[in-house]
C-alpha atoms as a PDB file:
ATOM      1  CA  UNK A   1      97.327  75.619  92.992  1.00  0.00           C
ATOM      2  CA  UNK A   2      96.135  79.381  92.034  1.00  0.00           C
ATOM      3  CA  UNK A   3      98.232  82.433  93.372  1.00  0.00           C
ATOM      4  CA  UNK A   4      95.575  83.847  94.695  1.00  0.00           C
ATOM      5  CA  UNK A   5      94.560  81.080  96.565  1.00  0.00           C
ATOM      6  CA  UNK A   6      98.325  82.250  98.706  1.00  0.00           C
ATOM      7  CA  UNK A   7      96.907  85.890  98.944  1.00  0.00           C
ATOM      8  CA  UNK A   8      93.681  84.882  99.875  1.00  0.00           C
ATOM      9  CA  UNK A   9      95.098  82.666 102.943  1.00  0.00           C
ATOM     10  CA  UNK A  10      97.842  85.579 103.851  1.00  0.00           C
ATOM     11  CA  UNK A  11      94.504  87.978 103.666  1.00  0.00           C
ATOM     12  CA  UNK A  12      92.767  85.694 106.313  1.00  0.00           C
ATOM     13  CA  UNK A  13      95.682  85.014 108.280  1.00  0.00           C
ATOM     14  CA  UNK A  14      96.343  88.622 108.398  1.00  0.00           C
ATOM     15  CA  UNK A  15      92.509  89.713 109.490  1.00  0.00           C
ATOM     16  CA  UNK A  16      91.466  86.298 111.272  1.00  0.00           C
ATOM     17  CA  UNK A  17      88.209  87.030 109.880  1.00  0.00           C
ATOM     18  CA  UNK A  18      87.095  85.947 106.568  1.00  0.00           C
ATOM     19  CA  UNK A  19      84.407  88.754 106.063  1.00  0.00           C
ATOM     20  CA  UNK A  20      87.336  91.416 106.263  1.00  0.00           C
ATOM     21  CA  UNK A  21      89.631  89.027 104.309  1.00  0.00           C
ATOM     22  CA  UNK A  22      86.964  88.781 101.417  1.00  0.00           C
ATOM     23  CA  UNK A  23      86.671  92.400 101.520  1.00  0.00           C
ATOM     24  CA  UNK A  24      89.956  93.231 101.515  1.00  0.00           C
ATOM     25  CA  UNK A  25      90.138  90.622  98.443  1.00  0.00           C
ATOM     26  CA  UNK A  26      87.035  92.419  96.719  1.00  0.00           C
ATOM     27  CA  UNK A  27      85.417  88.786  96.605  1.00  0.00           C
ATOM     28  CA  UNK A  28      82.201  87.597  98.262  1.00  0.00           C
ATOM     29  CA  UNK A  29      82.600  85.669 101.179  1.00  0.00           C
ATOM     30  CA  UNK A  30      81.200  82.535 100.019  1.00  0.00           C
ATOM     31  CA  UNK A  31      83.260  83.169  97.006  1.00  0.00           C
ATOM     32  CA  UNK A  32      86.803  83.596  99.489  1.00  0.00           C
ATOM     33  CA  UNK A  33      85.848  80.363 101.635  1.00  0.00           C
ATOM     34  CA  UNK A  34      85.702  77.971  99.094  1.00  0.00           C
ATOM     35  CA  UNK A  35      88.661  79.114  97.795  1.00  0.00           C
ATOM     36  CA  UNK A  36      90.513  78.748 101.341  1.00  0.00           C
ATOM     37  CA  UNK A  37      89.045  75.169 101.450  1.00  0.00           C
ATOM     38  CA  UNK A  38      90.449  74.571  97.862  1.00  0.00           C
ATOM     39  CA  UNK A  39      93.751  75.675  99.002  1.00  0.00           C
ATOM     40  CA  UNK A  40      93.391  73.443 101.903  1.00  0.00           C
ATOM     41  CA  UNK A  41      92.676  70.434  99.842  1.00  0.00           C
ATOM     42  CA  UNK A  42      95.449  71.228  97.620  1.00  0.00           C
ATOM     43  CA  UNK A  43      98.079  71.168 100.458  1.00  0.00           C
ATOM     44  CA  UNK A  44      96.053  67.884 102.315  1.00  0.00           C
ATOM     45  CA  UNK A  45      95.917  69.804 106.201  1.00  0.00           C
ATOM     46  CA  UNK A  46      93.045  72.055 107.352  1.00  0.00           C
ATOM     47  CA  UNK A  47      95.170  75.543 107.849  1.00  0.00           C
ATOM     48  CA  UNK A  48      92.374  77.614 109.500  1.00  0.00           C
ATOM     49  CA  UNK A  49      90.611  76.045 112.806  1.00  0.00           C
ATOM     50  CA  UNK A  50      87.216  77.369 112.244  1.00  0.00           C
ATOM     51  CA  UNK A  51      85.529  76.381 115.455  1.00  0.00           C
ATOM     52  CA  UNK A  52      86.945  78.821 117.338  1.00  0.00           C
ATOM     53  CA  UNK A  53      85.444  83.207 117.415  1.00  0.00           C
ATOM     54  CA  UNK A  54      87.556  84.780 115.910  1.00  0.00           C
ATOM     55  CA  UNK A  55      88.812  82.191 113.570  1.00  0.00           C
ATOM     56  CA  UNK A  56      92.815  81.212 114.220  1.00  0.00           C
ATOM     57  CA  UNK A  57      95.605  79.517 112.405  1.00  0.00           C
ATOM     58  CA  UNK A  58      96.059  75.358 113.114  1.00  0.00           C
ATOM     59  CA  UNK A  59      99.550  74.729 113.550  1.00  0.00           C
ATOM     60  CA  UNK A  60     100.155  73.845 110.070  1.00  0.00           C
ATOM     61  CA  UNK A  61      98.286  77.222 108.913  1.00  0.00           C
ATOM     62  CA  UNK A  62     100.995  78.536 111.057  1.00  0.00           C
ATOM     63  CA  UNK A  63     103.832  77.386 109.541  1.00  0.00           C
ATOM     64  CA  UNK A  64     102.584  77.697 105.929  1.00  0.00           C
ATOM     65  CA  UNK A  65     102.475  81.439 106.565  1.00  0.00           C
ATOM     66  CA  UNK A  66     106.162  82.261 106.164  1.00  0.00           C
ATOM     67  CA  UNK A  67     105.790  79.869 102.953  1.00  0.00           C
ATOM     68  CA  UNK A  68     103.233  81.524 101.334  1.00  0.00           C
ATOM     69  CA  UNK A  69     104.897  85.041 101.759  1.00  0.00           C
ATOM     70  CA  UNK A  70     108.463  83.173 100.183  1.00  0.00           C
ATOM     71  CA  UNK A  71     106.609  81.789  97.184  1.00  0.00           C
ATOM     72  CA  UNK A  72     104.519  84.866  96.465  1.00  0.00           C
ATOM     73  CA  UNK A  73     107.718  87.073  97.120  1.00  0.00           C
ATOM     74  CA  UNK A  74     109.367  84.851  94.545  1.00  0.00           C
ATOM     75  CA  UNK A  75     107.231  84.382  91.770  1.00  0.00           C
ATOM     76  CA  UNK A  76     106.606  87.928  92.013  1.00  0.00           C
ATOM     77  CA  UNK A  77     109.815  88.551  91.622  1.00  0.00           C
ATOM     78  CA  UNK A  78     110.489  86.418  88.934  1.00  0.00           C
ATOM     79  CA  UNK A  79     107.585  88.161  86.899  1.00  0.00           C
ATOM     80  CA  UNK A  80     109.399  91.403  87.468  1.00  0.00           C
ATOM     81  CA  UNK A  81     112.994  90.633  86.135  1.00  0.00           C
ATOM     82  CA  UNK A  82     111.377  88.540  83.267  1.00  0.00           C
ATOM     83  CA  UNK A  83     109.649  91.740  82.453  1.00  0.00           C
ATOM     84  CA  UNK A  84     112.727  94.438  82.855  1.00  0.00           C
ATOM     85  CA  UNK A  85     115.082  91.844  81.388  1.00  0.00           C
ATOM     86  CA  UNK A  86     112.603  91.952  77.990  1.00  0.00           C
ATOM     87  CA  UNK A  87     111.947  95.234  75.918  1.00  0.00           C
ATOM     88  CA  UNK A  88     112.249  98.943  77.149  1.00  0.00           C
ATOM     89  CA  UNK A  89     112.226  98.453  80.765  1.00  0.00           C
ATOM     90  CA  UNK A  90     115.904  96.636  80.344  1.00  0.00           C
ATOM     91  CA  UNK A  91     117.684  99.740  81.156  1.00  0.00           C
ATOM     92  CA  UNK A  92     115.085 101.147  83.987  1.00  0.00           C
ATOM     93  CA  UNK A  93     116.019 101.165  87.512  1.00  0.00           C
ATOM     94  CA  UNK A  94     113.645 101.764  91.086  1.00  0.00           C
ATOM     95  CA  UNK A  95     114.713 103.084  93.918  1.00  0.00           C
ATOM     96  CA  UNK A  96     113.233 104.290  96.910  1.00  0.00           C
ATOM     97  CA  UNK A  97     115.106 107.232  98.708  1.00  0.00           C
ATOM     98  CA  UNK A  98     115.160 109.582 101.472  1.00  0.00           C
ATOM     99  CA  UNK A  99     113.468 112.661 100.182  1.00  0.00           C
ATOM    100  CA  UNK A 100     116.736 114.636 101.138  1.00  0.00           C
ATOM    101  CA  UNK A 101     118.699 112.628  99.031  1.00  0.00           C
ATOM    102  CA  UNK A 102     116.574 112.800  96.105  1.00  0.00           C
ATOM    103  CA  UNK A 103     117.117 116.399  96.204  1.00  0.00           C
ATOM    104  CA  UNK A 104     120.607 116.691  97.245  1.00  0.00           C
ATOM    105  CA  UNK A 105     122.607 113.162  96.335  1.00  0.00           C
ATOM    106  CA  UNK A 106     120.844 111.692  93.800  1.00  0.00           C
ATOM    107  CA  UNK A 107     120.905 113.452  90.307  1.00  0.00           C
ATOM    108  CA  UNK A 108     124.650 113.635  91.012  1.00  0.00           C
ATOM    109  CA  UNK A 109     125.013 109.589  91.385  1.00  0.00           C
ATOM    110  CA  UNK A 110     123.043 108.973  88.403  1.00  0.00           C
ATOM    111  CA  UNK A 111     125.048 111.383  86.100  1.00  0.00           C
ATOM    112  CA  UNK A 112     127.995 109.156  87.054  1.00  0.00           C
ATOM    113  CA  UNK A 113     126.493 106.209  86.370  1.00  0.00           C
ATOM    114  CA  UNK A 114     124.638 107.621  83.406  1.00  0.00           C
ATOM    115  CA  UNK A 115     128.508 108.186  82.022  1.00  0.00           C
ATOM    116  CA  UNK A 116     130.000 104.880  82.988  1.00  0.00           C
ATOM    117  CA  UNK A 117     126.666 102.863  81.830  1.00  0.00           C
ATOM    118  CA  UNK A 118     124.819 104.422  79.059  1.00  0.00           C
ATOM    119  CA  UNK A 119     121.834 105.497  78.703  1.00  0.00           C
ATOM    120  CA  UNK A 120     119.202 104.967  81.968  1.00  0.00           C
ATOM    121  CA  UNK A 121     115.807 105.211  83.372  1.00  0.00           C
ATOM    122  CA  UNK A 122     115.185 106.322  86.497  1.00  0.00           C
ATOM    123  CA  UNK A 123     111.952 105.803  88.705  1.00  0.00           C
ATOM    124  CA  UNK A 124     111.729 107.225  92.361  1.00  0.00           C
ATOM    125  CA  UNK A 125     109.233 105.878  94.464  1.00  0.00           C
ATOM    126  CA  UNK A 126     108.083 108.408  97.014  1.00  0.00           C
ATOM    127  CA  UNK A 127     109.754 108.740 100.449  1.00  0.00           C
ATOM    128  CA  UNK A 128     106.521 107.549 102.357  1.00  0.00           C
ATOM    129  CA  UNK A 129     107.944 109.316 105.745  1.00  0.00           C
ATOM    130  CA  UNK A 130     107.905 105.809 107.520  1.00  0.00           C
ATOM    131  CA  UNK A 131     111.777 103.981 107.807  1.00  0.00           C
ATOM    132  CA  UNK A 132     109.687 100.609 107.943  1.00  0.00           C
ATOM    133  CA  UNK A 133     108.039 101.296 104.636  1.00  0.00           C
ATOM    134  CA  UNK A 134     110.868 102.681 103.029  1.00  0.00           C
ATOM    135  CA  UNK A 135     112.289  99.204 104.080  1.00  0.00           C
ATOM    136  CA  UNK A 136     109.202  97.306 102.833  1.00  0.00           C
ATOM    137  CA  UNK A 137     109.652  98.471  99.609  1.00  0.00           C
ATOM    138  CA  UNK A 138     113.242  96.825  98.982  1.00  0.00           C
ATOM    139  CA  UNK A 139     112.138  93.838 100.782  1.00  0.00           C
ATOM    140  CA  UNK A 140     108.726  93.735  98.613  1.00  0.00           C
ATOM    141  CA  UNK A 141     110.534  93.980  95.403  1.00  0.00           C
ATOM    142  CA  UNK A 142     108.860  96.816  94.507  1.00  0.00           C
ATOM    143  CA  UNK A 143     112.236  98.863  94.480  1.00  0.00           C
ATOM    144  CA  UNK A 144     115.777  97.899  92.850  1.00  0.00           C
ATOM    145  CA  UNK A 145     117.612 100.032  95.180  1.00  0.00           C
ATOM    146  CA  UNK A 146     117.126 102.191  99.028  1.00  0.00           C
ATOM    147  CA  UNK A 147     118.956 104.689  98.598  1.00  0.00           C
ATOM    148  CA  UNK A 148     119.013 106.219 102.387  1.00  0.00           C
ATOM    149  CA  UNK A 149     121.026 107.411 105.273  1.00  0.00           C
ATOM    150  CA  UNK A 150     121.976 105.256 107.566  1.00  0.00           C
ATOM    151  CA  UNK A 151     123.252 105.598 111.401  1.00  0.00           C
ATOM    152  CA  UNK A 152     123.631 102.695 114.339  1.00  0.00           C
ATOM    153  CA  UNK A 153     120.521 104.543 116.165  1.00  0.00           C
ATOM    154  CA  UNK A 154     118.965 103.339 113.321  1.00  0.00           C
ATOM    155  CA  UNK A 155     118.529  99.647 112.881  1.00  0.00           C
ATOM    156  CA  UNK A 156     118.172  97.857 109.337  1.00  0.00           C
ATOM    157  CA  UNK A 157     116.226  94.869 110.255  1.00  0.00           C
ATOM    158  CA  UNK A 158     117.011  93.273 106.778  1.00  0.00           C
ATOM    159  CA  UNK A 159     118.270  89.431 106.303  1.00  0.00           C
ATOM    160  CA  UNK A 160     121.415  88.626 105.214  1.00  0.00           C
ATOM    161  CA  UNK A 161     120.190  88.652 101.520  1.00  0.00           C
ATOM    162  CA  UNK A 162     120.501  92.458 101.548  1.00  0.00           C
ATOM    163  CA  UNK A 163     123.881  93.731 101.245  1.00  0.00           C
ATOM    164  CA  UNK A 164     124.920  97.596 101.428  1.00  0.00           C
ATOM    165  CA  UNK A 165     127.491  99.456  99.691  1.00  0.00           C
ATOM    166  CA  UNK A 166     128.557 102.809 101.194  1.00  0.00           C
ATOM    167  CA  UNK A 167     128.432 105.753  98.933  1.00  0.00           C
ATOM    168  CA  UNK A 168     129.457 108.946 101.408  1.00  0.00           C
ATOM    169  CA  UNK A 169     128.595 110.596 104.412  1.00  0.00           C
ATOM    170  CA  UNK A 170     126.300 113.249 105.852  1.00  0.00           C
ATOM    171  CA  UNK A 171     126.288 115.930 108.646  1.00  0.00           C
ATOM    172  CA  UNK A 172     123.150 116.351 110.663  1.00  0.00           C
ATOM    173  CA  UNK A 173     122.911 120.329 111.746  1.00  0.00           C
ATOM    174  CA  UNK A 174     120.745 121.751 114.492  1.00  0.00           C
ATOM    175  CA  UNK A 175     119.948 125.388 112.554  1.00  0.00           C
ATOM    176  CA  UNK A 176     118.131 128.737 112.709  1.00  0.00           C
ATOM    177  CA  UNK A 177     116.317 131.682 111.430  1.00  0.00           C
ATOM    178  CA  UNK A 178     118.663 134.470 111.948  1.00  0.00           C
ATOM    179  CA  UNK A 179     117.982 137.658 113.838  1.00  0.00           C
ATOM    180  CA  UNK A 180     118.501 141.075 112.929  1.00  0.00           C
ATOM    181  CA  UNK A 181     121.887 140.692 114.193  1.00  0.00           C
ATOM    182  CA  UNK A 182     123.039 137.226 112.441  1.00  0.00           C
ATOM    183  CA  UNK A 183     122.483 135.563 116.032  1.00  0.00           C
ATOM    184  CA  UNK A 184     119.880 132.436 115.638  1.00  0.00           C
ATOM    185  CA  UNK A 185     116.668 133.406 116.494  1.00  0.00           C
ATOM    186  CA  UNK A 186     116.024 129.975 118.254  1.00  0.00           C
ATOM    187  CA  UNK A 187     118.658 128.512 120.460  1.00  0.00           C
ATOM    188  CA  UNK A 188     119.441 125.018 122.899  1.00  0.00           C
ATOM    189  CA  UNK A 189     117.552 126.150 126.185  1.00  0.00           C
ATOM    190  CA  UNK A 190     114.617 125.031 127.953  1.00  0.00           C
ATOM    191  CA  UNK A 191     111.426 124.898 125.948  1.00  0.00           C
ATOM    192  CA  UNK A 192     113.369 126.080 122.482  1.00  0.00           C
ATOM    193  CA  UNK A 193     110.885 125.940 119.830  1.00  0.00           C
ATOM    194  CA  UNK A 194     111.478 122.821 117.902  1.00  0.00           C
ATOM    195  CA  UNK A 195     110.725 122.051 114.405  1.00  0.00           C
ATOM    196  CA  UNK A 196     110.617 117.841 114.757  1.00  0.00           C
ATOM    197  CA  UNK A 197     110.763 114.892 113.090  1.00  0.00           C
ATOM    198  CA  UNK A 198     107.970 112.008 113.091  1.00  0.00           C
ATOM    199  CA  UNK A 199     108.647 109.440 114.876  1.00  0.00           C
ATOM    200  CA  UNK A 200     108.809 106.729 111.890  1.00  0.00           C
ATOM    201  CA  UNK A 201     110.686 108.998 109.508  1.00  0.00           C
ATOM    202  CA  UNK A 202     114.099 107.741 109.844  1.00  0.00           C
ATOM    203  CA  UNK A 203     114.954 111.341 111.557  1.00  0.00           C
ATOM    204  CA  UNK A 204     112.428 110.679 114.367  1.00  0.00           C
ATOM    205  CA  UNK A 205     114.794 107.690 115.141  1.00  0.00           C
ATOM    206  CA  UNK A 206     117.833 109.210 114.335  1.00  0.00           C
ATOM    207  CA  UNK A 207     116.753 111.894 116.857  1.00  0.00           C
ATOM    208  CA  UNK A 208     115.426 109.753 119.431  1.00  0.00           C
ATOM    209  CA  UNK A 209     118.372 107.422 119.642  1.00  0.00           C
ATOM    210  CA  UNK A 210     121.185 110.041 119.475  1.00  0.00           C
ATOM    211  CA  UNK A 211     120.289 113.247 121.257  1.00  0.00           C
ATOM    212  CA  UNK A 212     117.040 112.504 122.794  1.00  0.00           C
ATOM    213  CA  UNK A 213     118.423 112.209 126.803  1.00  0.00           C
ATOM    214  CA  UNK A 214     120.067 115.072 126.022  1.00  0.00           C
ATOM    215  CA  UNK A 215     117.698 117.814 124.719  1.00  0.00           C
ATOM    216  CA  UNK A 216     116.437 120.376 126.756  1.00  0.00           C
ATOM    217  CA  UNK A 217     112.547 120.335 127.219  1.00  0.00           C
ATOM    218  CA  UNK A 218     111.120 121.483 124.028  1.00  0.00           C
ATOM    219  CA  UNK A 219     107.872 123.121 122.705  1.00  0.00           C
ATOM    220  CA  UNK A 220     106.895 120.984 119.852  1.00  0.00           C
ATOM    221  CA  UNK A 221     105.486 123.947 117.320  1.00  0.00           C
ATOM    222  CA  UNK A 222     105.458 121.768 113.955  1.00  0.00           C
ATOM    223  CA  UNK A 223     105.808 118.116 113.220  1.00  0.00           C
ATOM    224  CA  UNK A 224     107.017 117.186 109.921  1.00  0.00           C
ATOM    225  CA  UNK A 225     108.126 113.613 108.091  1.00  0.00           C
ATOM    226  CA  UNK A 226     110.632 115.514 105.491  1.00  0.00           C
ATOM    227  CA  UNK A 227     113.569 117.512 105.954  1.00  0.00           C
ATOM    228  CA  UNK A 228     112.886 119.863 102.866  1.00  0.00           C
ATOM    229  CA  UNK A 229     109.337 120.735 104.866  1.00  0.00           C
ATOM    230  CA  UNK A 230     110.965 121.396 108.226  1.00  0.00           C
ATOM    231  CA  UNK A 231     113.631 123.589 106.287  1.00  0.00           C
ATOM    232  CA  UNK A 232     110.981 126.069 105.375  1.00  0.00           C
ATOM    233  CA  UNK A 233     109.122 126.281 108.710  1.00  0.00           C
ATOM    234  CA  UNK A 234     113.173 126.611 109.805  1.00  0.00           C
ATOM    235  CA  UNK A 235     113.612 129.348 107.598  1.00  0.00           C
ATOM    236  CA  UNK A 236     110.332 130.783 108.019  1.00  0.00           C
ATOM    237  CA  UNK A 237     111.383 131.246 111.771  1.00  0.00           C
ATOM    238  CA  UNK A 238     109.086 128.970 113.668  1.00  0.00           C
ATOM    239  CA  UNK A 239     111.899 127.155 115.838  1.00  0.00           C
ATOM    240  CA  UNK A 240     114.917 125.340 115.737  1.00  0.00           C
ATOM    241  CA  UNK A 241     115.462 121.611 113.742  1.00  0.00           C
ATOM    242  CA  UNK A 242     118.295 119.098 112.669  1.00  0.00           C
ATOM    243  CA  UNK A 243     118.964 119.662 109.054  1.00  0.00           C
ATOM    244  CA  UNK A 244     121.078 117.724 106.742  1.00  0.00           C
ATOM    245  CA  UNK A 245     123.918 119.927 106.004  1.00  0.00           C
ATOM    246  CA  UNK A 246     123.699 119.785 102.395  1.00  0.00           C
ATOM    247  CA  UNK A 247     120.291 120.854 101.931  1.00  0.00           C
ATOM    248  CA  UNK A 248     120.869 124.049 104.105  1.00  0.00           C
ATOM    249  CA  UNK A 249     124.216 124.588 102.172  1.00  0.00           C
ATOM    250  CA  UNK A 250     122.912 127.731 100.456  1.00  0.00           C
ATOM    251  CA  UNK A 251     120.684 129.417 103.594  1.00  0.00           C
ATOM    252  CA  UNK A 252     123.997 128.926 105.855  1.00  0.00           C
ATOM    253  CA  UNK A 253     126.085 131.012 102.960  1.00  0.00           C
ATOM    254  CA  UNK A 254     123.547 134.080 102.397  1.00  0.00           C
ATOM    255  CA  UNK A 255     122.797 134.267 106.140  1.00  0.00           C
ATOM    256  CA  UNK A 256     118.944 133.289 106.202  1.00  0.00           C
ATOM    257  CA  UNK A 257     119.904 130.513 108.901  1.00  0.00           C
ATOM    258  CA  UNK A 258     122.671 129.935 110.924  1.00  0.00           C
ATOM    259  CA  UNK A 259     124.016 127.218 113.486  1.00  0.00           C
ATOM    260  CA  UNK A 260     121.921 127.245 116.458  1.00  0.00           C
ATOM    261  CA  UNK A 261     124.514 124.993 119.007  1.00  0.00           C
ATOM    262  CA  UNK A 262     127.706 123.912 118.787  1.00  0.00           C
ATOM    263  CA  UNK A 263     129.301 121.088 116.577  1.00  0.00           C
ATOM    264  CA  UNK A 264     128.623 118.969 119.751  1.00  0.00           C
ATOM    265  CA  UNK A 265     125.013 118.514 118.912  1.00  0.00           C
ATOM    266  CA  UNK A 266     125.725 117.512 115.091  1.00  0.00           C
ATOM    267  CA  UNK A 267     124.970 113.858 114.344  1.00  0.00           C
ATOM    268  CA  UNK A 268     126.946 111.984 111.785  1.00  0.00           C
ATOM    269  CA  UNK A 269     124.941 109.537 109.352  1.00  0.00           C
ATOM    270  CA  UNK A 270     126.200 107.712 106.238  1.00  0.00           C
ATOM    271  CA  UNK A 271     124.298 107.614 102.878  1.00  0.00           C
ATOM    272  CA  UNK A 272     124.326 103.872 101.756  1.00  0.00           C
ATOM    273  CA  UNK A 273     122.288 102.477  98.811  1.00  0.00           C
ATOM    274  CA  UNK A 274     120.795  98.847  99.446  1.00  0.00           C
ATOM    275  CA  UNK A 275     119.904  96.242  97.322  1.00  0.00           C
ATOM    276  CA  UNK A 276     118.603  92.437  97.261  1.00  0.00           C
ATOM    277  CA  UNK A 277     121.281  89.796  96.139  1.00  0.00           C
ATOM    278  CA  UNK A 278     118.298  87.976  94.996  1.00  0.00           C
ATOM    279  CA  UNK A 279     117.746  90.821  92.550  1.00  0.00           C
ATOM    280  CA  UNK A 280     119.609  89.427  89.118  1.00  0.00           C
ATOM    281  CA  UNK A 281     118.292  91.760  86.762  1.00  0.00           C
ATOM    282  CA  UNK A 282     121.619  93.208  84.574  1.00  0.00           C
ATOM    283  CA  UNK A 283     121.219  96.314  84.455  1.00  0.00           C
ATOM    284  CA  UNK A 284     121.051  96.219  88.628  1.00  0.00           C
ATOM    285  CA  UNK A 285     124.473  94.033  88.749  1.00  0.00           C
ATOM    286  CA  UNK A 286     126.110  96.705  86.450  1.00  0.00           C
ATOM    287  CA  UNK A 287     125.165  99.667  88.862  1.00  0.00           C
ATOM    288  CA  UNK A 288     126.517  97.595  91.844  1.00  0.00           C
ATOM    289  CA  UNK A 289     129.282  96.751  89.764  1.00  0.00           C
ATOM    290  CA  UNK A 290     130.433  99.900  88.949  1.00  0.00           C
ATOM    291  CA  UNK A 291     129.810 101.463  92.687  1.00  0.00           C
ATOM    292  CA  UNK A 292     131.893  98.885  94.139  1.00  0.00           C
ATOM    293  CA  UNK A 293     134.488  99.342  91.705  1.00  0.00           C
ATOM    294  CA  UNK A 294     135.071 103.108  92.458  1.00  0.00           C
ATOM    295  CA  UNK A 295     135.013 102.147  96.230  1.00  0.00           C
END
């Protein structure tokens, strides 16, 4: 058995087509077939029925998919604590995080942590803009931590090996660029100019689930995946948009936007920080540790 005989077969069950797979793979195609039929002779069952256009899964390809994905998930996995547990990377930590919260939550948790721990290292992936890769990342391995908001509109398709610890909450604000008179220059009325979300950013859904029945019709003038982007065009008076209260903290006190409806229309989120029980790396057991120790 070869690892990448797995990737190979999750390629090509992916694709159902073994030129793409073997692209996709950077191998020739003659090259990627025999390797399919080697993994097929090590497990004893053809896995891909190849008499069919496009090629398909047998049955047993079928249910060797979800096994493949554990085993790879695991050994890569493994690899990575062996790694972090050996050498400098002992004391470095990835998350993944809401770009809001990397601005406005984050440096604050890990100065806390930083005093309670010791010296650590910090790497932040990049808020892709998409809640399902954000999500990806945790369940990948790839990050130690999410570090995100979190709302019931909002659903965390994660298996029970993920576990959540809540760290504080949030206020969602609809705002505007004030007029000449401190009144927003945008209000809630038919065809406002709104300042939105995308709809895979975890605003979009946020949005959609909690207010969308209720908005007036809107005119769509700028469509953004980050709330630090969307606070600018805000700011620069293009429309109207929902605003996490702590990044707007300073524009509300010197008057360059205001509230643009009542409390009503605010939306209520937590900011939780997610990890993997499967994770057993120390340094990520101390952080959780210490979290759930201060409650």
């Amino acid at each position: 058995m070869e690892v990448k005989w797995l990737e190979d077969f999750l390629a090509l069950a992916q694709t159902l087509n073994f030129s793409k797979a073997a692209d996709e793979r950077n191998v020739t195609q003659s090259a990627f077939s025999r390797r399919i039929r080697q993994l097929e002779a090590w497990v004893g069952t053809s896995l891909i029925d190849r008499a069919t256009y496009p090629s398909r899964l047998t049955e047993a390809g079928k249910r060797f998919v979800p096994i493949a994905e554990q085993t790879l998930q695991g050994l890569y996995q493994a690899r990575r604590n062996l790694q972090h547990e050996e050498g400098n990377d002992a004391r470095t930590v990835t998350l993944t995080a809401l770009h809001t919260l990397s601005f406005t939550f984050f440096p604050n948790l890990l100065t806390d942590l930083r005093e309670k721990l010791g010296p650590l290292v910090s790497h932040m992936r990049p808020d892709s803009g998409s809640m399902e890769e954000n999500l990806n990342s945790l369940i990948d391995g790839d990050s130690d931590f999410l570090l995100t908001y979190q709302n019931l509109h909002v659903p965390m398709l994660l298996d029970p090996q993920f576990e959540h610890h809540r760290l504080g909450a949030e206020t969602i604000i609809p705002v505007s660029a004030a007029d000449a008179n401190g009144k927003p220059l945008h209000s809630l009325e038919p065809g406002f100019a709104h300042v939105s979300y995308q709809k895979t950013s975890f605003f979009g859904q946020l949005m959609a689930g909690t207010l969308a029945t209720r908005l007036p019709a809107d005119n769509r003038v700028h469509v953004g995946s980050h709330s630090v982007g969307l606070k600018a065009m805000v700011t620069s008076g293009w429309g109207l948009s929902w605003i996490p209260e702590s990044l707007v903290k300073a524009e509300l006190g010197d008057g360059r936007l205001v509230r643009a409806a009542e409390p009503e229309w605010d939306i209520e989120v937590e900011i939780r920080l997610y990890r993997s029980k499967e994770n057993r790396r120390p340094i990520v057991r101390k952080i959780w540790d210490v979290l759930v120790a201060a409650g």
